[in-house]
PDB file of N, CA and C in Angstrom:
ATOM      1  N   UNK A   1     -32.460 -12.332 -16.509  1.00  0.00           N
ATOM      2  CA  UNK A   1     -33.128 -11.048 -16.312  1.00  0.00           C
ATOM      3  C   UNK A   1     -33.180 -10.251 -17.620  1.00  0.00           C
ATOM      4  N   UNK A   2     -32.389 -10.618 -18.045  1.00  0.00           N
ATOM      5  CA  UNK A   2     -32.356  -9.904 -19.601  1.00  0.00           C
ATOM      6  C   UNK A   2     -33.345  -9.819 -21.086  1.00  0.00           C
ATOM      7  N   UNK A   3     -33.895 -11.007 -20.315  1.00  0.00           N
ATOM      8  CA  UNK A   3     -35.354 -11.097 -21.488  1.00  0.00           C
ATOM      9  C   UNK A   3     -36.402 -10.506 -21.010  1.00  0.00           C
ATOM     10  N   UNK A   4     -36.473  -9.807 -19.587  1.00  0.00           N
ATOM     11  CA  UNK A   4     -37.808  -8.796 -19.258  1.00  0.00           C
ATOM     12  C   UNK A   4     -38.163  -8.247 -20.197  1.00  0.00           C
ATOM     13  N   UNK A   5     -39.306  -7.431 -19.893  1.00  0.00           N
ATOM     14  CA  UNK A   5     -39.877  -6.210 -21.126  1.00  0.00           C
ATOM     15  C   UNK A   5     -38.760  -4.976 -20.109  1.00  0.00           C
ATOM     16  N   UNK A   6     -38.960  -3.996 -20.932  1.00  0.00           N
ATOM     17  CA  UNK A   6     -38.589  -2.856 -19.816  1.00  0.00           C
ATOM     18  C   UNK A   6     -39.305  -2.358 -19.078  1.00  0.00           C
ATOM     19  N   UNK A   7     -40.645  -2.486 -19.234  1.00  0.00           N
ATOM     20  CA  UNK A   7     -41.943  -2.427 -18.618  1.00  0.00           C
ATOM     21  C   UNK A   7     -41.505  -2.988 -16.917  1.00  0.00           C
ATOM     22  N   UNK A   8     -41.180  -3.984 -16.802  1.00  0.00           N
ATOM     23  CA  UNK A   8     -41.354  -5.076 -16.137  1.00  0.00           C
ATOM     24  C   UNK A   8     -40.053  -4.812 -15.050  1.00  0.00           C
ATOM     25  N   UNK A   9     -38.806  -4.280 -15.970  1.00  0.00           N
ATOM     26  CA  UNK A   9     -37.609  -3.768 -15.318  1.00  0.00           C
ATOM     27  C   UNK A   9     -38.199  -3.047 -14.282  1.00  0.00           C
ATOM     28  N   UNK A  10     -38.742  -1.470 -15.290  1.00  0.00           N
ATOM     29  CA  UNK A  10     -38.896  -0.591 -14.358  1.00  0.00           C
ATOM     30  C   UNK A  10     -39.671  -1.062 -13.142  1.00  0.00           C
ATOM     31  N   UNK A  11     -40.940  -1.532 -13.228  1.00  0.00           N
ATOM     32  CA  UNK A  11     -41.306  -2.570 -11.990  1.00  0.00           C
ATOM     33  C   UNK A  11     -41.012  -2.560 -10.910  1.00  0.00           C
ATOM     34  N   UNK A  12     -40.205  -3.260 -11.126  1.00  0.00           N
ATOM     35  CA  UNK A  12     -39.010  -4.245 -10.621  1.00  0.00           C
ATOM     36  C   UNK A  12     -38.492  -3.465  -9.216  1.00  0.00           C
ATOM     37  N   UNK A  13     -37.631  -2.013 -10.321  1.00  0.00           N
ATOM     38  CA  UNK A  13     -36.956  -0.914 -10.144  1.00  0.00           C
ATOM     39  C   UNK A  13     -37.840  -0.203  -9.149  1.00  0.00           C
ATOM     40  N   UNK A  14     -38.955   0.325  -9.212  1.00  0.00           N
ATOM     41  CA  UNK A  14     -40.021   1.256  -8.384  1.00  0.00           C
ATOM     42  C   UNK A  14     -40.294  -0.135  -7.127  1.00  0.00           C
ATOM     43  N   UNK A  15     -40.291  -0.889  -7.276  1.00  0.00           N
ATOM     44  CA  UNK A  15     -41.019  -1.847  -5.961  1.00  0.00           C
ATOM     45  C   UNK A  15     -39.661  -2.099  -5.051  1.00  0.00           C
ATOM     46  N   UNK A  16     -38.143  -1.452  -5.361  1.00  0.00           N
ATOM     47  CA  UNK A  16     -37.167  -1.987  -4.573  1.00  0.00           C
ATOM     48  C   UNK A  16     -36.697  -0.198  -3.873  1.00  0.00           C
ATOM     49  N   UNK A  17     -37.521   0.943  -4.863  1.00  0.00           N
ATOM     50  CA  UNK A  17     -37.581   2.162  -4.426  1.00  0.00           C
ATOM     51  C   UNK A  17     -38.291   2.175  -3.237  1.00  0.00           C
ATOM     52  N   UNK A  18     -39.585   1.622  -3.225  1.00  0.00           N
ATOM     53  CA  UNK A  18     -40.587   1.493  -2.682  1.00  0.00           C
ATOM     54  C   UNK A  18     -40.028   1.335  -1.112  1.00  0.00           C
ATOM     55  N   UNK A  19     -39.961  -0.178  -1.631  1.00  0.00           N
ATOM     56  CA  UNK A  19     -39.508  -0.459   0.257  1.00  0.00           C
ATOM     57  C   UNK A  19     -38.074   0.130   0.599  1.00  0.00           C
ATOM     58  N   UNK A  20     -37.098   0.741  -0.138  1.00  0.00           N
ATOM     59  CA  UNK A  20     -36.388   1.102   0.677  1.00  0.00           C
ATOM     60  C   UNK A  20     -36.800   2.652   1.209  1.00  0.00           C
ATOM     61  N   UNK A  21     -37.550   3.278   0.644  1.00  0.00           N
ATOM     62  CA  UNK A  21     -38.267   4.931   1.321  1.00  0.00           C
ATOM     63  C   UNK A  21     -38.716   4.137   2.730  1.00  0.00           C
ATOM     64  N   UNK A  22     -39.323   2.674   2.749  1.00  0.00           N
ATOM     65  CA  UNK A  22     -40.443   2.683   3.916  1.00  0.00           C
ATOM     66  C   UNK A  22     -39.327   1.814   5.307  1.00  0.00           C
ATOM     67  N   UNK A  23     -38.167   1.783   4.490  1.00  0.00           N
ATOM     68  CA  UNK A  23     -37.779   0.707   5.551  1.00  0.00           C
ATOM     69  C   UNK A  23     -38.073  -0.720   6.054  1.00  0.00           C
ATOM     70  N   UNK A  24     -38.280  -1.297   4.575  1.00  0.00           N
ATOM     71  CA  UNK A  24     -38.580  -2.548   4.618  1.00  0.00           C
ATOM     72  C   UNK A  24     -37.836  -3.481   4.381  1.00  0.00           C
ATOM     73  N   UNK A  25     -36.213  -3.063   4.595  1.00  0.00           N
ATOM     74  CA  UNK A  25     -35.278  -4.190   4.569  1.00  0.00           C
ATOM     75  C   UNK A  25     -34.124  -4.062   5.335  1.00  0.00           C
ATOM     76  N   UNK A  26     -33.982  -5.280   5.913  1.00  0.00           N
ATOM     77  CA  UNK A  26     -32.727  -4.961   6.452  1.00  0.00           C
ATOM     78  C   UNK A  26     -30.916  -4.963   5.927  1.00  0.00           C
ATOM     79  N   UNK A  27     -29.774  -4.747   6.643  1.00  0.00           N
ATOM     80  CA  UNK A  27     -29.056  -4.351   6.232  1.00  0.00           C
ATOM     81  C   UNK A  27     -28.747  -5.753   4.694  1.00  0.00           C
ATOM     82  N   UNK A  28     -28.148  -6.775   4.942  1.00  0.00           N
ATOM     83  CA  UNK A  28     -28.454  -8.028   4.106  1.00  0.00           C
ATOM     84  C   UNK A  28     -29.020  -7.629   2.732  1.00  0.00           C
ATOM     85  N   UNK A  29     -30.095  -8.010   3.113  1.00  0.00           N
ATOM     86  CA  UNK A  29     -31.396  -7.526   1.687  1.00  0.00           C
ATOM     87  C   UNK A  29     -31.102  -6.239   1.039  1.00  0.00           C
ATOM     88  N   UNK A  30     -30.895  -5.481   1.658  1.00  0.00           N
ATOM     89  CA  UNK A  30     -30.387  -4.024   0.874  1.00  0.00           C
ATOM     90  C   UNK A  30     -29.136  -4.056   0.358  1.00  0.00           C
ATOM     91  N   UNK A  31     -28.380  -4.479   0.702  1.00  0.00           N
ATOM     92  CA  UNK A  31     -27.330  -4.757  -0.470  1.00  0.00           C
ATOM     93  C   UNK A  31     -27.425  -5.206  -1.633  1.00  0.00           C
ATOM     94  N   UNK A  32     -28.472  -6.515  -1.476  1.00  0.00           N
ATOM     95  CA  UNK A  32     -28.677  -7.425  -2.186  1.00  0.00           C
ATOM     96  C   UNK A  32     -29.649  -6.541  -3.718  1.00  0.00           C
ATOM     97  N   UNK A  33     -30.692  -5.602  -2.777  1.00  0.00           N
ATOM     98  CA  UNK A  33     -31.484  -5.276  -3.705  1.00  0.00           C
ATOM     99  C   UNK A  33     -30.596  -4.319  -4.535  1.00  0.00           C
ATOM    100  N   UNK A  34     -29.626  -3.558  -3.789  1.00  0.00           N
ATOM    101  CA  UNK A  34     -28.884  -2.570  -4.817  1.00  0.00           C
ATOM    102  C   UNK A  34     -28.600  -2.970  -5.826  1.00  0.00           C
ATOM    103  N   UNK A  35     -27.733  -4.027  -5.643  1.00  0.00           N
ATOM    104  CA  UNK A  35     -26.890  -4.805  -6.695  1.00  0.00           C
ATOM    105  C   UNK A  35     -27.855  -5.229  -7.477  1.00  0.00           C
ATOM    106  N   UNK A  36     -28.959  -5.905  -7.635  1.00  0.00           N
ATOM    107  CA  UNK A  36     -29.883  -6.010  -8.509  1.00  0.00           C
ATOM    108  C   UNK A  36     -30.684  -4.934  -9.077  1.00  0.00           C
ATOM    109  N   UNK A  37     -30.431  -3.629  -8.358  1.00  0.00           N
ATOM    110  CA  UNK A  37     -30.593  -2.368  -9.090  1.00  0.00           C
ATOM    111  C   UNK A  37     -29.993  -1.652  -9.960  1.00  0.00           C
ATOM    112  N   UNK A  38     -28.838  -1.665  -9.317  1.00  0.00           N
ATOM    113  CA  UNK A  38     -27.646  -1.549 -10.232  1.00  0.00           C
ATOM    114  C   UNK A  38     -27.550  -2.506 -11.944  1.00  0.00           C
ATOM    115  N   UNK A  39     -28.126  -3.583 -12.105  1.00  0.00           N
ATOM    116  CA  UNK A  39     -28.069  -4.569 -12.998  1.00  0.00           C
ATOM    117  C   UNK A  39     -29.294  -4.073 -13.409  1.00  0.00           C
ATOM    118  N   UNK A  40     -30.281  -3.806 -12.965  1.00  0.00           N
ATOM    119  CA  UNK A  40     -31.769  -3.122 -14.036  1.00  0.00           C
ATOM    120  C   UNK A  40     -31.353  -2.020 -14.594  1.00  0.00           C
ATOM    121  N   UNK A  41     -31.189  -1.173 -14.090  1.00  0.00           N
ATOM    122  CA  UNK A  41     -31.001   0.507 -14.143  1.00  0.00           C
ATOM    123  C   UNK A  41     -30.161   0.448 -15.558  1.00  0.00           C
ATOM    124  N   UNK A  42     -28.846  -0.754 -15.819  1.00  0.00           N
ATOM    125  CA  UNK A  42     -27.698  -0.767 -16.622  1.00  0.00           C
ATOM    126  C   UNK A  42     -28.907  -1.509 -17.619  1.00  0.00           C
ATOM    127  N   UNK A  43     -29.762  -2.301 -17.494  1.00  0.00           N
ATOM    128  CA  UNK A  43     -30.061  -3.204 -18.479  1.00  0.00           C
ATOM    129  C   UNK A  43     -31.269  -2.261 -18.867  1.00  0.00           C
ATOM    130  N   UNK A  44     -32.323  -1.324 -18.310  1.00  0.00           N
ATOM    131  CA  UNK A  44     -33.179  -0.392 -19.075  1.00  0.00           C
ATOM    132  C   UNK A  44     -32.256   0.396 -20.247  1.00  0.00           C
ATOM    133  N   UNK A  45     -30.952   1.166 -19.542  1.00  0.00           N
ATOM    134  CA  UNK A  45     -30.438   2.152 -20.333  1.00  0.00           C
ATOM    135  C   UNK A  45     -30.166   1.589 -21.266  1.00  0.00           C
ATOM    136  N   UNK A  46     -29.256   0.227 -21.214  1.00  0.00           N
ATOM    137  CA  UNK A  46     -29.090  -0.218 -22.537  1.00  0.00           C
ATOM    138  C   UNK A  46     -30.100  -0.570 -23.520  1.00  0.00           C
ATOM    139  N   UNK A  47     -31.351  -1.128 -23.103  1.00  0.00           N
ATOM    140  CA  UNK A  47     -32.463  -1.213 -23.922  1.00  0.00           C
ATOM    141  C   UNK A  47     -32.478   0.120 -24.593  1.00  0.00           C
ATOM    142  N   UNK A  48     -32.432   1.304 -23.751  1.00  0.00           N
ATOM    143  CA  UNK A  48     -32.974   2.521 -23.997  1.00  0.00           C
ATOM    144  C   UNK A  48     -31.949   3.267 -25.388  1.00  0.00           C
ATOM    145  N   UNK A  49     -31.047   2.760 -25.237  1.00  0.00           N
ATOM    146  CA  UNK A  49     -30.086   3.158 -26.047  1.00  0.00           C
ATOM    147  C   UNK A  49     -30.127   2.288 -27.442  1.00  0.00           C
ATOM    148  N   UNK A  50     -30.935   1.375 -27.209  1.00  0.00           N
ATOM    149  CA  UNK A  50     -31.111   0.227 -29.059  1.00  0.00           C
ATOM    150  C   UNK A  50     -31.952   0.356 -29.190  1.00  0.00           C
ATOM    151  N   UNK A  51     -33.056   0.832 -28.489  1.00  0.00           N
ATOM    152  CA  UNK A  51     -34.343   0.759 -29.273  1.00  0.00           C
ATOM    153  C   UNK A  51     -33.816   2.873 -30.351  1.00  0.00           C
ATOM    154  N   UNK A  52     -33.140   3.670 -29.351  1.00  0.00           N
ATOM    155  CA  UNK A  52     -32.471   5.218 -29.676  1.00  0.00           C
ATOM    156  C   UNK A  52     -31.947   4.887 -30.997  1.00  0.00           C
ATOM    157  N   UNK A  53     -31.223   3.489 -30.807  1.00  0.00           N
ATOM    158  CA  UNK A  53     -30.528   3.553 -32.413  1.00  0.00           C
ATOM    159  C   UNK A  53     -31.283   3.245 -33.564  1.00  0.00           C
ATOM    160  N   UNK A  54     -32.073   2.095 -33.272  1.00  0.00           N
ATOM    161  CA  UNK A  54     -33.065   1.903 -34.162  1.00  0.00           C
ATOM    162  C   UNK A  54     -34.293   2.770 -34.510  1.00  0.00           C
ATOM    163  N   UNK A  55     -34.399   3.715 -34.240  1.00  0.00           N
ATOM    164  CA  UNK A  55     -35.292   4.350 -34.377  1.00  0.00           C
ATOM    165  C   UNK A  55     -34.988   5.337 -35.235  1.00  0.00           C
ATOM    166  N   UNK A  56     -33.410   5.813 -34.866  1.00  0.00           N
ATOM    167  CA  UNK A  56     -32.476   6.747 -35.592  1.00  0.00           C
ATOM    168  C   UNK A  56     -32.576   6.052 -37.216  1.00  0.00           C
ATOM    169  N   UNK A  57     -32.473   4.659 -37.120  1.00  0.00           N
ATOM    170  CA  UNK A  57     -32.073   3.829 -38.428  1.00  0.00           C
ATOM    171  C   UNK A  57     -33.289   4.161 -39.380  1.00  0.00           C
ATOM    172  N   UNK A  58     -34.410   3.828 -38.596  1.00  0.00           N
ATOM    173  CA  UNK A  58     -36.123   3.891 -39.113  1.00  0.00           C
ATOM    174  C   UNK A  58     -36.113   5.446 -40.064  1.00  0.00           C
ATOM    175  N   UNK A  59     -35.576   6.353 -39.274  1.00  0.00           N
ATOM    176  CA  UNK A  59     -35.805   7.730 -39.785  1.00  0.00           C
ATOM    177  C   UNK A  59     -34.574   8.070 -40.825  1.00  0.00           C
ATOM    178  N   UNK A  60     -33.774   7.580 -40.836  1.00  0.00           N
ATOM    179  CA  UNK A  60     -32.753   7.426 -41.889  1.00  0.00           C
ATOM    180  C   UNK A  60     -33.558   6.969 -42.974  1.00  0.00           C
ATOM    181  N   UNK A  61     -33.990   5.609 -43.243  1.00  0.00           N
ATOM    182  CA  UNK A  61     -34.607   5.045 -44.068  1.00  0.00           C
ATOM    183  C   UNK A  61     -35.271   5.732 -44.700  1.00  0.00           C
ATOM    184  N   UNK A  62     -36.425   6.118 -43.792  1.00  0.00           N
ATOM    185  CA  UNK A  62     -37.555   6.913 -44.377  1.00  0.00           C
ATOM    186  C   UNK A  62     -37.626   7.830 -45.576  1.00  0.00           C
ATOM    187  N   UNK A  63     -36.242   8.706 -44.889  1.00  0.00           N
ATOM    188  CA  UNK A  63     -35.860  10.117 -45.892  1.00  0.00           C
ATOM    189  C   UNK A  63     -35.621   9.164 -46.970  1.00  0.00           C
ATOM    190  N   UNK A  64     -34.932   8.262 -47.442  1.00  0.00           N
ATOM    191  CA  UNK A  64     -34.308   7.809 -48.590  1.00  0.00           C
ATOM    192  C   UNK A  64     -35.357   7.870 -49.455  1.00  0.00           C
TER     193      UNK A  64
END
């Protein structure tokens, strides 16, 4: 799962929002989807947080 885009995370993320607003899973599957929510949600932020550093790095550079 870790080579998604984050694009693709979020996805992922909104289509497991989705059916649980509509009640499209039962007890089973909803566990199941949490826990695989739980594992996106951790794997966007962390994207979100290296692309934060690198960007920080980019603008460091720059000034030099």
């Amino acid at each position: 799962m870790e080579k998604m885009k984050y694009e693709e995370m979020m996805g992922q993320l909104e289509d497991i929002v989705k059916r649980l607003e509509n009640n499209e899973m039962g007890i089973d599957e909803m566990g199941e989807q949490l826990k695989k929510a739980q594992e996106l949600i951790k794997l966007c932020k962390d994207r979100l947080v290296e692309t934060e550093k690198e960007c920080a790095a980019l603008n460091v550079n720059t000034k030099l």
